[in-house]
N, C-alpha and C. Protein backbone atom coordinates (compact mmCIF):
# COMPACT_ATOMS: atom_id res chain seq x y z
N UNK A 1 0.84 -1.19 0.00
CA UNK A 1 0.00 0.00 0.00
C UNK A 1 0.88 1.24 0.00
N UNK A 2 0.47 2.55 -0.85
CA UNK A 2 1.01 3.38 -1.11
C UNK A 2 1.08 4.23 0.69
N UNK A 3 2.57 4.53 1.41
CA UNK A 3 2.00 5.13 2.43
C UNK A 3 2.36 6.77 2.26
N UNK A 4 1.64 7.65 2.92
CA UNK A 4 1.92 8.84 3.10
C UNK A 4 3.08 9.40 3.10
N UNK A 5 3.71 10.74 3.10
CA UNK A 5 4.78 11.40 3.98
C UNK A 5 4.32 12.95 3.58
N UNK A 6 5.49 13.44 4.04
CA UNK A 6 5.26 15.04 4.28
C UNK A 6 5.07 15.67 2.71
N UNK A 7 6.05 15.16 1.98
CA UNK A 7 6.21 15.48 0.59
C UNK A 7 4.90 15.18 -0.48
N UNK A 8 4.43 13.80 -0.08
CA UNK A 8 3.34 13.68 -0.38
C UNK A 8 2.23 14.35 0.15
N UNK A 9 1.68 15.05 1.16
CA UNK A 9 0.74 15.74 1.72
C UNK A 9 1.12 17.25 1.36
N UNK A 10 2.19 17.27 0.92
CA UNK A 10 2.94 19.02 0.63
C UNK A 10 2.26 18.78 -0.95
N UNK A 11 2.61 18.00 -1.79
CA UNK A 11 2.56 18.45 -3.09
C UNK A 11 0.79 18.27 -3.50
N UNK A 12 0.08 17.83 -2.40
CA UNK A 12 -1.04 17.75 -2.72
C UNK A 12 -1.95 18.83 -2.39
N UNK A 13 -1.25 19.59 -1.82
CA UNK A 13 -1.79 21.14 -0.84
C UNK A 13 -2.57 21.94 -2.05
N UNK A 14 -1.94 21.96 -3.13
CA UNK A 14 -2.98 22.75 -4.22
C UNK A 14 -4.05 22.27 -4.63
N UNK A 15 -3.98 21.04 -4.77
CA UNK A 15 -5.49 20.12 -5.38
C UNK A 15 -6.31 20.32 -4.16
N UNK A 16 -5.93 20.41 -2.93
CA UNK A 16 -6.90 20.35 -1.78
C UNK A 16 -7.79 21.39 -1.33
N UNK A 17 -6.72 22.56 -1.93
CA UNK A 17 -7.22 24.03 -1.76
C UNK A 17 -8.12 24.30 -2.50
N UNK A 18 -8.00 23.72 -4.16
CA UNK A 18 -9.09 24.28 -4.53
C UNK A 18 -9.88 23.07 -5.13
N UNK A 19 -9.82 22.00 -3.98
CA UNK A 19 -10.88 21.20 -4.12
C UNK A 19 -12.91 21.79 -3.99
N UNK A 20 -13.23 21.51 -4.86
CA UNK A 20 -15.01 21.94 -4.47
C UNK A 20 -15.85 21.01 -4.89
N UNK A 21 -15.89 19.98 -4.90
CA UNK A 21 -16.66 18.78 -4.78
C UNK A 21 -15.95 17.11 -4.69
N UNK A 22 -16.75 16.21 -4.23
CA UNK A 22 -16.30 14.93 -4.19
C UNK A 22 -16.91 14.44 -5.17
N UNK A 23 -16.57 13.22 -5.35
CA UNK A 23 -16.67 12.53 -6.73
C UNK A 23 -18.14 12.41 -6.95
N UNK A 24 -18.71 12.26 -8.13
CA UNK A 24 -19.85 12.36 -8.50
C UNK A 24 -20.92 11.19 -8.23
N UNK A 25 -22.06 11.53 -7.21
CA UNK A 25 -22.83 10.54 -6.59
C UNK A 25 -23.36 9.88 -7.73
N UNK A 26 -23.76 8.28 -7.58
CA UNK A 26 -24.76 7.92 -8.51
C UNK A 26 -26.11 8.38 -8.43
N UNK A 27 -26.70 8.17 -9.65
CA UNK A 27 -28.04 9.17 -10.01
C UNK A 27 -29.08 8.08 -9.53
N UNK A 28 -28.51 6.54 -9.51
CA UNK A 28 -29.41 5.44 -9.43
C UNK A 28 -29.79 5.41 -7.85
N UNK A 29 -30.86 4.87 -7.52
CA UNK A 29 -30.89 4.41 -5.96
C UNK A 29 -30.11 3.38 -5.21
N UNK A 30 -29.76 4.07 -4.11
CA UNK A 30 -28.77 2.88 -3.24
C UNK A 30 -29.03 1.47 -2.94
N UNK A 31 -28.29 0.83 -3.15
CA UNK A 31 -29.16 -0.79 -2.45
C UNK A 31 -29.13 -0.75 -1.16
N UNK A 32 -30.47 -1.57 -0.82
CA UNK A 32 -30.33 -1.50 0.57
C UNK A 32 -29.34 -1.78 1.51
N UNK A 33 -29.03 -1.48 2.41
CA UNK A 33 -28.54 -1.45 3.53
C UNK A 33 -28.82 -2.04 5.08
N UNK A 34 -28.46 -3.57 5.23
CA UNK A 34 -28.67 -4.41 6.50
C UNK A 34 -27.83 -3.30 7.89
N UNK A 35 -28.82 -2.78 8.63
CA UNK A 35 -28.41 -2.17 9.45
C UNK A 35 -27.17 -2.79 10.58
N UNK A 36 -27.44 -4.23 10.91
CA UNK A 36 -26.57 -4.81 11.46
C UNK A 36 -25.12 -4.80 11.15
N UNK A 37 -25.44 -4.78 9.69
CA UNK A 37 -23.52 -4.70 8.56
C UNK A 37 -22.92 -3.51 9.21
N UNK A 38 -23.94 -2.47 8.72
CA UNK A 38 -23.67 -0.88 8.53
C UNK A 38 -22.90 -0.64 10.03
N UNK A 39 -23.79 -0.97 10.99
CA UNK A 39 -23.63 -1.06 12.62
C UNK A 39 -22.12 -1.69 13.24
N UNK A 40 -22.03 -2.40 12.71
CA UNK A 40 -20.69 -3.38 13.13
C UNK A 40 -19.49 -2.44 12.74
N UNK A 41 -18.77 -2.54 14.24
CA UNK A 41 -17.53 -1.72 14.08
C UNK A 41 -16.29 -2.30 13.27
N UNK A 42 -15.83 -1.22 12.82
CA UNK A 42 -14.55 -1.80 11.79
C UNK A 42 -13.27 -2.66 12.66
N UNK A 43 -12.53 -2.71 12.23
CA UNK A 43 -11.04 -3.30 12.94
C UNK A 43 -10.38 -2.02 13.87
N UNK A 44 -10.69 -1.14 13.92
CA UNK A 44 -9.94 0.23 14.26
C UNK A 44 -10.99 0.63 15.10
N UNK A 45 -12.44 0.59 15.47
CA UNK A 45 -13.32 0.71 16.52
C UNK A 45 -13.84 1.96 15.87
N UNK A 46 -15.17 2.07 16.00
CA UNK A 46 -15.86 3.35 15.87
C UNK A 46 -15.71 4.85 16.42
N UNK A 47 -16.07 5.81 16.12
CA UNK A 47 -15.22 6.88 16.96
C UNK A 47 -16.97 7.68 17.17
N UNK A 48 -17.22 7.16 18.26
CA UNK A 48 -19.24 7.82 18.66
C UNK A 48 -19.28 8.81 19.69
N UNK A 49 -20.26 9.43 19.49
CA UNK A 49 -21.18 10.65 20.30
C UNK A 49 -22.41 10.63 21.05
N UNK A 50 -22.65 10.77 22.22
CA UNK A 50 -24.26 10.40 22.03
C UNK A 50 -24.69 9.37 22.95
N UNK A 51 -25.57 8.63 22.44
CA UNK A 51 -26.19 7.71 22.91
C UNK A 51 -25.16 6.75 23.36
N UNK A 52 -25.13 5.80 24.27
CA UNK A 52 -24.54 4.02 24.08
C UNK A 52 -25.28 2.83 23.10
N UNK A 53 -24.21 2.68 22.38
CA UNK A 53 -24.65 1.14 21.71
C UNK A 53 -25.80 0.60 22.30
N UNK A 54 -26.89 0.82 21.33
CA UNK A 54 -28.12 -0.23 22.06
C UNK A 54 -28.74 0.58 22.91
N UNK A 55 -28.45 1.87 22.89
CA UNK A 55 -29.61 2.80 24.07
C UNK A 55 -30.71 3.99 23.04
N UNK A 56 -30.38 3.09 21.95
CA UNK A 56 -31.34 4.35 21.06
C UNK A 56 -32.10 3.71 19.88
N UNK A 57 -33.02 4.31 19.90
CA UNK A 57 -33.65 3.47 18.69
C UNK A 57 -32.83 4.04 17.44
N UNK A 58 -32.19 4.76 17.12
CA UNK A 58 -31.67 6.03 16.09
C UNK A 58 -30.51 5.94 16.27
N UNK A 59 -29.64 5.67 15.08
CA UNK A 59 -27.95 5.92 14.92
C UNK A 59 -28.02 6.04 13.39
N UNK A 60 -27.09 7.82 13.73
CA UNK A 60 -26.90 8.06 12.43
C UNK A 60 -24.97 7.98 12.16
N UNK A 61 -24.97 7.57 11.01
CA UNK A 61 -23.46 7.41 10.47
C UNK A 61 -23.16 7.64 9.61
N UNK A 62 -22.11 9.12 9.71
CA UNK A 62 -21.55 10.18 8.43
C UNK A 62 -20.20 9.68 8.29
N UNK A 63 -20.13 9.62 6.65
CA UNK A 63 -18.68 9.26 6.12
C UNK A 63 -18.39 10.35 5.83
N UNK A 64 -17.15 11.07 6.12
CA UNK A 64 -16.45 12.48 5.70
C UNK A 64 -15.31 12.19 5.33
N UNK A 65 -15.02 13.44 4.78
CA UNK A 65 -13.64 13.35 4.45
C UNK A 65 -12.93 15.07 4.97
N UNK A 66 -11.62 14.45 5.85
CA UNK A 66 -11.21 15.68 6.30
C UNK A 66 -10.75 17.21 5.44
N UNK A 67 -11.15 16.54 3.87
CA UNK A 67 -10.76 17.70 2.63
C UNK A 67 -11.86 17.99 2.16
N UNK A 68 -13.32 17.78 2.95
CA UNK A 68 -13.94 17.88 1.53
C UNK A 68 -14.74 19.09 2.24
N UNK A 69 -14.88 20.48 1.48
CA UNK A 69 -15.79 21.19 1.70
C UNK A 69 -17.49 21.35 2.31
N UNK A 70 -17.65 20.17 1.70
CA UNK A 70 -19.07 20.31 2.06
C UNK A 70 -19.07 19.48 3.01
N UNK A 71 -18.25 18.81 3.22
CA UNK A 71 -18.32 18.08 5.24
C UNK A 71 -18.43 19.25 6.40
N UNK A 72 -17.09 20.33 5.52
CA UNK A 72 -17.28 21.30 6.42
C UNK A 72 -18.22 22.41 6.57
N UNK A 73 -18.67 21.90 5.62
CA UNK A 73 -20.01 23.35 5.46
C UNK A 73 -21.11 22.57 6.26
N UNK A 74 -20.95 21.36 6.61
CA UNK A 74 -22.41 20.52 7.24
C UNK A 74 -21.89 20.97 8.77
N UNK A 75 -20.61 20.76 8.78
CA UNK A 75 -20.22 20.64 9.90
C UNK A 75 -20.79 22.29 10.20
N UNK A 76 -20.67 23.35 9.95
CA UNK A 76 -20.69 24.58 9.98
C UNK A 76 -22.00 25.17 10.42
N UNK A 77 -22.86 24.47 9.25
CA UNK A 77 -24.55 25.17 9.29
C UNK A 77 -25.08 24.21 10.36
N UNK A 78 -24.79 22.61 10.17
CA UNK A 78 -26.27 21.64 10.59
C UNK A 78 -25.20 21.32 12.55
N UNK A 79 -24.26 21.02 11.97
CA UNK A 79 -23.89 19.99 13.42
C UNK A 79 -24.20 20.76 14.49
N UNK A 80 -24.25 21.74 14.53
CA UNK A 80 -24.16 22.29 16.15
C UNK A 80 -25.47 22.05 16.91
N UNK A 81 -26.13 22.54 15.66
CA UNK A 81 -27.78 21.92 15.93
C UNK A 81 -28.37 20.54 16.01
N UNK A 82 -27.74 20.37 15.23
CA UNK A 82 -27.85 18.57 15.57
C UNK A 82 -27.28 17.88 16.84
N UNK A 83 -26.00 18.19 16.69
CA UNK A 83 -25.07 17.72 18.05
C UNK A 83 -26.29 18.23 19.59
N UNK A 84 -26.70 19.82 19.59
CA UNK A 84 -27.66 20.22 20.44
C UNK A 84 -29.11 19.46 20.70
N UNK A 85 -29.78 18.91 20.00
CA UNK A 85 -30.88 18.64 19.57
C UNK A 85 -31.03 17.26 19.76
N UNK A 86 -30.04 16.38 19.59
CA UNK A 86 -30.40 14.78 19.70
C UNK A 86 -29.12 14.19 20.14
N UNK A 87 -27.47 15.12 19.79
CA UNK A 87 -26.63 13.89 20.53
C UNK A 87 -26.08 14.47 21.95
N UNK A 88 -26.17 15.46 22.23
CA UNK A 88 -25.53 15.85 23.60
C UNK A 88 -26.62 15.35 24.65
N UNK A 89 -28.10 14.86 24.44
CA UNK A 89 -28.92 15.06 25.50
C UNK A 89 -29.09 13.24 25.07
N UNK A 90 -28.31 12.55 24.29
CA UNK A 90 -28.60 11.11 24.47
C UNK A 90 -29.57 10.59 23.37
N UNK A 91 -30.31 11.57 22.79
CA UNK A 91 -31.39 10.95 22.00
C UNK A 91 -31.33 9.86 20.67
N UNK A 92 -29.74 10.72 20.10
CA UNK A 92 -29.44 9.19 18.85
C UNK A 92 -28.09 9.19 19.52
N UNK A 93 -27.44 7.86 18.68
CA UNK A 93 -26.00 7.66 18.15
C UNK A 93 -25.61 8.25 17.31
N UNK A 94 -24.18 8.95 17.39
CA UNK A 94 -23.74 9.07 16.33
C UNK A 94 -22.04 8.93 15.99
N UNK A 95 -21.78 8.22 15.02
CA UNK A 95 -20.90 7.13 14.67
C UNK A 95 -20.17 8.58 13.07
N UNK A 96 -19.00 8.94 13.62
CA UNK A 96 -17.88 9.46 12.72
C UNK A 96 -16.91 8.47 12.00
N UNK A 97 -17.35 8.38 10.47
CA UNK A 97 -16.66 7.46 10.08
C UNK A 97 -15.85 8.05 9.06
N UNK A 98 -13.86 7.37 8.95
CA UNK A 98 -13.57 8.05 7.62
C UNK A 98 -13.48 7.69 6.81
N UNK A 99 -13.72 8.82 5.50
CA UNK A 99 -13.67 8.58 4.13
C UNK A 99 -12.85 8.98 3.02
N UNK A 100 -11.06 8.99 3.22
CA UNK A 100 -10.24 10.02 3.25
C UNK A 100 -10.71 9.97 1.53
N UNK A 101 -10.42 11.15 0.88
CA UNK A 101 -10.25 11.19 -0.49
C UNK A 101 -8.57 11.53 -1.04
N UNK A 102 -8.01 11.92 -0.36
CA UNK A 102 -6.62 12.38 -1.07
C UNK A 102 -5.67 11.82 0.26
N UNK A 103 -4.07 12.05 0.01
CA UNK A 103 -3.57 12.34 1.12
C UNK A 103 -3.53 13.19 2.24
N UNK A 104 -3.78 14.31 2.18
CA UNK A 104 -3.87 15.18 2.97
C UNK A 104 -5.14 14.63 3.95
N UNK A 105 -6.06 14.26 3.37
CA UNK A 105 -7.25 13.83 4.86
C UNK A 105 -6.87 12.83 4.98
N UNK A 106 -6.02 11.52 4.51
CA UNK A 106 -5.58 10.41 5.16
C UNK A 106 -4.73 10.88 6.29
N UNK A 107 -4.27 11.92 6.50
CA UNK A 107 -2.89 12.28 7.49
C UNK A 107 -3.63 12.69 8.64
N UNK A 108 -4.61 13.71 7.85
CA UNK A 108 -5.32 14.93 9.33
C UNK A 108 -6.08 13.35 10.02
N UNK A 109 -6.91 12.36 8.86
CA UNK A 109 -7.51 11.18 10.56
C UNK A 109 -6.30 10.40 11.01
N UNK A 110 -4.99 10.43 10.46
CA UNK A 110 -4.28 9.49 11.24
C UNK A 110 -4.13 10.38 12.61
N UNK A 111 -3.77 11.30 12.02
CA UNK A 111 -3.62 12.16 13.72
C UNK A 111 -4.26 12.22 14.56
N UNK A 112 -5.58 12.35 14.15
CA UNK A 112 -6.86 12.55 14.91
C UNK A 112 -7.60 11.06 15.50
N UNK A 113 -6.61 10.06 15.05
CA UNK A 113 -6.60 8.52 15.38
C UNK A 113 -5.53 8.61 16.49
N UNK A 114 -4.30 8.65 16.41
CA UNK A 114 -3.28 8.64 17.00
C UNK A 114 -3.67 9.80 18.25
N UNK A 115 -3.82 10.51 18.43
CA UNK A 115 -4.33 11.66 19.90
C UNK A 115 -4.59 10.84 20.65
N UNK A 116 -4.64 10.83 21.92
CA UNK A 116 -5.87 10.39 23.21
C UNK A 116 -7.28 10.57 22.45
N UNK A 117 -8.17 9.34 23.02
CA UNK A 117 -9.32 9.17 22.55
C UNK A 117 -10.59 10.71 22.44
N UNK A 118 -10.12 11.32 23.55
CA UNK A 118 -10.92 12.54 23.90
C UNK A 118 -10.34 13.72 23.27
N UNK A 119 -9.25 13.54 22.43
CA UNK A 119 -9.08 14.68 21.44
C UNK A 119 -9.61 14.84 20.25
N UNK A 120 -10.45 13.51 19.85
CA UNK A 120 -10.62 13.04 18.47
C UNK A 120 -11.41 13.83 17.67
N UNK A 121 -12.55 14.02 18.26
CA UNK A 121 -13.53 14.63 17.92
C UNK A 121 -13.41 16.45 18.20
N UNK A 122 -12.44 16.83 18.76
CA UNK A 122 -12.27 17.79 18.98
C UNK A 122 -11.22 18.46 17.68
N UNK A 123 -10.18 17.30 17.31
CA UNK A 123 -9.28 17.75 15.98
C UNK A 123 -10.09 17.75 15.16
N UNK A 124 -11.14 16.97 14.87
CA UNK A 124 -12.10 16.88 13.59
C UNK A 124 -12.56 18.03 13.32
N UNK A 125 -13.24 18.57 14.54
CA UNK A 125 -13.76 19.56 14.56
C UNK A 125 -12.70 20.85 13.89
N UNK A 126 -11.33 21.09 14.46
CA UNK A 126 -10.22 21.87 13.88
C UNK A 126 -9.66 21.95 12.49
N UNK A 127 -9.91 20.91 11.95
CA UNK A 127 -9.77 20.35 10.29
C UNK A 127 -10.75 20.77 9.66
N UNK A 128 -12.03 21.03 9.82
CA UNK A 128 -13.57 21.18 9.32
C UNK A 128 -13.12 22.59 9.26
N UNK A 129 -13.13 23.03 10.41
CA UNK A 129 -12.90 24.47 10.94
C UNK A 129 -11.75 25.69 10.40
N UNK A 130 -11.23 25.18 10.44
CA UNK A 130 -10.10 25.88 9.51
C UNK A 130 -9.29 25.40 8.12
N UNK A 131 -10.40 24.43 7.24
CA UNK A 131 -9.61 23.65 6.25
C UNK A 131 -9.50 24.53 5.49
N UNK A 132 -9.72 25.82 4.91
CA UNK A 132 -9.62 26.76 3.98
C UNK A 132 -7.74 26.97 4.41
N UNK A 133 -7.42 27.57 5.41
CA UNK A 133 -6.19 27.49 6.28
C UNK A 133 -5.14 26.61 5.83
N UNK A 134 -5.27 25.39 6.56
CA UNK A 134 -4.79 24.50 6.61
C UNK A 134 -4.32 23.66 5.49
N UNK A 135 -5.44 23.72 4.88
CA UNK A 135 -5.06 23.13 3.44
C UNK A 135 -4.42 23.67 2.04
N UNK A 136 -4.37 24.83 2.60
CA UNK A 136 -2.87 25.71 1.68
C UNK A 136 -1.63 24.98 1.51
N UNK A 137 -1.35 24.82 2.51
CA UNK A 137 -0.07 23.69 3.03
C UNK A 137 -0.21 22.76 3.66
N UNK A 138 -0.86 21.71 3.41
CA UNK A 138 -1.08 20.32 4.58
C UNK A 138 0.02 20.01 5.47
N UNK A 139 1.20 19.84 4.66
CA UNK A 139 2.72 19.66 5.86
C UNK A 139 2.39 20.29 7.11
N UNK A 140 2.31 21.89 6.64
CA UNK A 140 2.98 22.99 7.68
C UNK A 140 1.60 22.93 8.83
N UNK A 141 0.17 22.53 7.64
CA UNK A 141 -1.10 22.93 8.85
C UNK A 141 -1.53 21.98 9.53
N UNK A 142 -1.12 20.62 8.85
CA UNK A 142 -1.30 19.68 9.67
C UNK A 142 -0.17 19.61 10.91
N UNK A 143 1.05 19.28 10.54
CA UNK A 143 1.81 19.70 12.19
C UNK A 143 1.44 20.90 12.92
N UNK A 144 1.33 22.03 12.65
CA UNK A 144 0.81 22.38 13.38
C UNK A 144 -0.52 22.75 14.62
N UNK A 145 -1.66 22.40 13.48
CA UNK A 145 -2.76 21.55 14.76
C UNK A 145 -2.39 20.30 15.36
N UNK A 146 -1.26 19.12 14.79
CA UNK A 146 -1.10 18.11 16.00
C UNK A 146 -0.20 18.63 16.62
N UNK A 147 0.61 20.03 16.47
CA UNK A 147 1.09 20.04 17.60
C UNK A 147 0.48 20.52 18.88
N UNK A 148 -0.59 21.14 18.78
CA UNK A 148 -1.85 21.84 19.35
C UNK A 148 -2.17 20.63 20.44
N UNK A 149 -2.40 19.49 19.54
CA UNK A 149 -2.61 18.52 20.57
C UNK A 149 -1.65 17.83 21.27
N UNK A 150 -0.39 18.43 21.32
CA UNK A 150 0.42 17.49 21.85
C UNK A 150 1.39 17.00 21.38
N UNK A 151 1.54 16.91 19.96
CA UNK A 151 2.17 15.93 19.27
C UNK A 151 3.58 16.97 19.28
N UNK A 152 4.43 15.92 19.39
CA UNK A 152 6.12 16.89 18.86
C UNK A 152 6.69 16.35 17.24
N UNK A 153 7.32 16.39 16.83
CA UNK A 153 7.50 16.29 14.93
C UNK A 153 7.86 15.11 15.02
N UNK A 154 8.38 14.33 16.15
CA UNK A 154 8.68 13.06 16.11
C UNK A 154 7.55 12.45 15.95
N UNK A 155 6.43 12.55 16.89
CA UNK A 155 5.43 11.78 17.22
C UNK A 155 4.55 12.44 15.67
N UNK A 156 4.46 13.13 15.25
CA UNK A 156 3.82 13.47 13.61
C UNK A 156 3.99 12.87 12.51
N UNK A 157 5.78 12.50 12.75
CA UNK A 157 6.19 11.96 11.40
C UNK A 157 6.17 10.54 11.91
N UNK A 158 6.18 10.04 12.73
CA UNK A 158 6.46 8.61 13.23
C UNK A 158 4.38 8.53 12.77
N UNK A 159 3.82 8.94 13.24
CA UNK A 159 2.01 9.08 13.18
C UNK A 159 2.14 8.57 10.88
N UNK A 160 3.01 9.52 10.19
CA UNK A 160 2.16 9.23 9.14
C UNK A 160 2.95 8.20 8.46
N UNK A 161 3.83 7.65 9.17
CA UNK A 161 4.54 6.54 8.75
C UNK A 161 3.94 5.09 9.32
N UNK A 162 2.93 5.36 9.85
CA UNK A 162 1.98 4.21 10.77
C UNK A 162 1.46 3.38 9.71
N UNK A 163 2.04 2.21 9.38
CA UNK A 163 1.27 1.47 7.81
C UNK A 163 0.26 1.01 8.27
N UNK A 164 -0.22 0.18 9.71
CA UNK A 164 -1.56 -0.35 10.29
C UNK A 164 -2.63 1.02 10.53
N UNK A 165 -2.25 2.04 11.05
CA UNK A 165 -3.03 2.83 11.20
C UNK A 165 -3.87 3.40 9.64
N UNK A 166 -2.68 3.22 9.10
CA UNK A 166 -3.27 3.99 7.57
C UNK A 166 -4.17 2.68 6.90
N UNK A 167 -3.58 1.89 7.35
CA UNK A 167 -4.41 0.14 6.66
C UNK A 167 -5.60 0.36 7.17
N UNK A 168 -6.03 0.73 8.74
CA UNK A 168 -7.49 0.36 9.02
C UNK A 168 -8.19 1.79 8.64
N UNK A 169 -7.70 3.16 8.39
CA UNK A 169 -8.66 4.22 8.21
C UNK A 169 -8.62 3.89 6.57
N UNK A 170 -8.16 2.89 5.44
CA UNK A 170 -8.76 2.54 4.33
C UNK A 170 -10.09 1.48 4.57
N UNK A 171 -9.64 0.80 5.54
CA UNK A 171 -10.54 -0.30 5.39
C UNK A 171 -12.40 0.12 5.57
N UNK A 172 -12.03 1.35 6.59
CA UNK A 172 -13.08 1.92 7.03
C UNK A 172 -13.42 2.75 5.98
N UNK A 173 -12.73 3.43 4.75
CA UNK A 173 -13.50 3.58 3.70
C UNK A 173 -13.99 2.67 2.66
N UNK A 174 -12.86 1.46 2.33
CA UNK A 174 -13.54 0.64 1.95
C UNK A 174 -14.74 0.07 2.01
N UNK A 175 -15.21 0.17 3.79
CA UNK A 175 -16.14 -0.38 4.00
C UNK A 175 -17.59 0.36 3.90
N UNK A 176 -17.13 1.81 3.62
CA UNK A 176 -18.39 2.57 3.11
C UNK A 176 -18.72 2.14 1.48
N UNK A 177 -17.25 2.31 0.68
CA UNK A 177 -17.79 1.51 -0.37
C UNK A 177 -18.92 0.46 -0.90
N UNK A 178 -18.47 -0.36 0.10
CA UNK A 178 -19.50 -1.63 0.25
C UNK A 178 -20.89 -1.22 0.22
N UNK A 179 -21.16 -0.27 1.03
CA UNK A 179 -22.58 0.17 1.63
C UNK A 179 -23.36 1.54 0.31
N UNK A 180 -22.42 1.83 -0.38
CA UNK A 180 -22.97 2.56 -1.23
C UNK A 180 -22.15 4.09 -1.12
N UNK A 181 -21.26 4.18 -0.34
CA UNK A 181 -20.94 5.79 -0.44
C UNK A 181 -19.89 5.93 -1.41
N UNK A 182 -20.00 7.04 -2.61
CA UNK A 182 -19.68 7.75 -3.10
C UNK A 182 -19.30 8.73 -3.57
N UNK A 183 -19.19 9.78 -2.19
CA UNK A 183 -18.94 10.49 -2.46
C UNK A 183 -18.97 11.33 -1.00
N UNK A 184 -18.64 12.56 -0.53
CA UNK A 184 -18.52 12.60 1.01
C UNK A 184 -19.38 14.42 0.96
N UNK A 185 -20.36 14.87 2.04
CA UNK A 185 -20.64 14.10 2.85
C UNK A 185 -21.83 12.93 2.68
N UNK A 186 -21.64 11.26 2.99
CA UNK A 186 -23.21 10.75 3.27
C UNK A 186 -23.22 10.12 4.35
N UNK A 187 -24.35 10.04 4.28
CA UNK A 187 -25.20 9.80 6.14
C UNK A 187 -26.12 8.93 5.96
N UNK A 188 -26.55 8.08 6.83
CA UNK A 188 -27.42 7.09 6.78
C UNK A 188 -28.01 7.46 8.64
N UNK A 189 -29.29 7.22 8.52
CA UNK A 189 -30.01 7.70 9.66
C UNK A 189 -30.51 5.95 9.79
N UNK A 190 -30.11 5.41 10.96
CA UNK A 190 -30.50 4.05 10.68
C UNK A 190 -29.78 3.66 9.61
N UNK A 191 -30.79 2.74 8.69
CA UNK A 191 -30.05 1.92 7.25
C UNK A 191 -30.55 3.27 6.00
N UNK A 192 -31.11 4.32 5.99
CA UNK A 192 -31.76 5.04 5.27
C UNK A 192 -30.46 5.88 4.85
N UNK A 193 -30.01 6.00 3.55
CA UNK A 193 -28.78 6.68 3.10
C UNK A 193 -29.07 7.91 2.80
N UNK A 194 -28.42 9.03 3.46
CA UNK A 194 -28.81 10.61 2.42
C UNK A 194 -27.40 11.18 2.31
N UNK A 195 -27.51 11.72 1.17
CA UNK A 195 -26.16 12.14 0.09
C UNK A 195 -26.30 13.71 0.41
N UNK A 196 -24.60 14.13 0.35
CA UNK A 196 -24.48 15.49 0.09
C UNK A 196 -24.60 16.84 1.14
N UNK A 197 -24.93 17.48 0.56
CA UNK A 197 -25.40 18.63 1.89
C UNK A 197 -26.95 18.41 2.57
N UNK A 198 -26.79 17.67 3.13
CA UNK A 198 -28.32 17.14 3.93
C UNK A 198 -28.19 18.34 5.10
N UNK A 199 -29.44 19.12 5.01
CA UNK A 199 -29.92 20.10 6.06
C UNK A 199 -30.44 19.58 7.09
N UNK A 200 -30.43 20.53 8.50
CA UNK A 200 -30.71 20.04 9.73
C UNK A 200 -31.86 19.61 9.72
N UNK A 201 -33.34 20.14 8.71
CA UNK A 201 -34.75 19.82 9.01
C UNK A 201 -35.06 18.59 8.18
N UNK A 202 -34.03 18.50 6.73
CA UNK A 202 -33.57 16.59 6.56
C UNK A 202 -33.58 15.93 7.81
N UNK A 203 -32.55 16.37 8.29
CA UNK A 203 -32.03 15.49 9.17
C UNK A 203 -33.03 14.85 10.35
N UNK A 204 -33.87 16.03 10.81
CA UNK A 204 -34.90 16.04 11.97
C UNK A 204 -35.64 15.05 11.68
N UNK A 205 -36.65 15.11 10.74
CA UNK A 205 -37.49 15.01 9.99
C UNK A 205 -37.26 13.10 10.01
N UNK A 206 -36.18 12.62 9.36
CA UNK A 206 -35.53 11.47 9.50
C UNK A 206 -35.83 10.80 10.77
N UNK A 207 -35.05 11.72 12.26
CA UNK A 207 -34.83 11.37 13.29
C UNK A 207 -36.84 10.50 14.27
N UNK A 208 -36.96 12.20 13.69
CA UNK A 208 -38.06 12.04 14.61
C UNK A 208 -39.17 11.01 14.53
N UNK A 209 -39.36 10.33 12.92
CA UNK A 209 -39.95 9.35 12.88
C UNK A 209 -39.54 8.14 13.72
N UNK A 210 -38.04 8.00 13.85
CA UNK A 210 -37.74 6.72 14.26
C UNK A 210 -37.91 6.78 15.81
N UNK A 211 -37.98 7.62 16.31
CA UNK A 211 -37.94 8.04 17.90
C UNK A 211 -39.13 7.80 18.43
């Protein structure tokens, strides 16, 4: 397997910058989706919010990618409201899964893999948040938010030289493959798949039936 390095995440800094869409969804309908498959954690463990396994009738699960604009634009308009609304008070699951598209977001989840468990979701959040930034120069912006968390250049460059770590955040896109994703952001509410920039009253709307 092809692995990362600095040079590789450096020379990809322009395609990333003026990345503005992920690859083109199919027009056809998804095949269904056995919730149990979808549900089952990868080799690398799920990275969740929310509810406990089995305490909700409702788990939703977004494949992103740490480059892709419109993850961060969901992340921007819908999550806060969402996160407010159904996962901080327990009401669904919700299951962050990755979907790197280039090198540069294979690096930002190795890092955000490699942190203490309780930083994870907090770097995600920093990548979403400032990827306009960051993704000028992946080298320079990615060490520098892991150093934010901690990390020293040893522990960065030793992080994207990790061949198991980088093996299971493919497998975990692979395994969206399987399920139908094509393209980032998609979400499945339960086994129910929705593509793209899905709005918060999508999203509700989804929830509240199953609740």
């Amino acid at each position: 397997m092809k692995m990362i390095n600095r040079r590789s995440i450096l020379l990809a800094g322009a395609a990333v910058a003026g990345l503005a869409v992920a690859p083109a969804l199919a027009e056809t309908p998804a095949k269904p989706v056995v919730l149990a498959e979808l549900l089952a954690p990868p080799a690398l463990g799920d990275m969740a919010l929310g509810a406990d396994e089995g305490a909700t009738k409702v788990t939703i699960v977004e494949y992103a990618s740490a480059t892709c604009p419109h993850c961060a634009a969901f992340h921007k308009d819908v999550w806060p409201k969402l996160k407010a609304d159904y996962i901080d008070n327990k009401k669904v699951r919700f299951i962050f899964r990755e979907f790197p598209l280039n090198d540069p977001a294979l690096a930002a989840f190795m890092i955000a893999r490699a942190a203490p468990k309780e930083s994870y979701f907090p770097l995600i959040d920093v990548f979403f948040d400032t990827l306009q930034t960051w993704a000028q120069d992946p080298a320079t912006g990615l060490l520098n938010i892991a150093k934010q968390a901690g990390f020293t250049q040893e522990k960065f460059d030793a992080t994207l030289r990790d061949e198991k770590l980088a093996k299971g955040i493919m497998e975990i896109r692979d395994g969206g493959v399987k399920f139908g994703v094509q393209g980032t952001p998609t979400f499945y509410v339960n086994n129910k798949q929705l593509d793209g920039e899905v709005t918060y009253d999508t999203l509700k709307a989804e929830i509240d039936k199953l609740l």
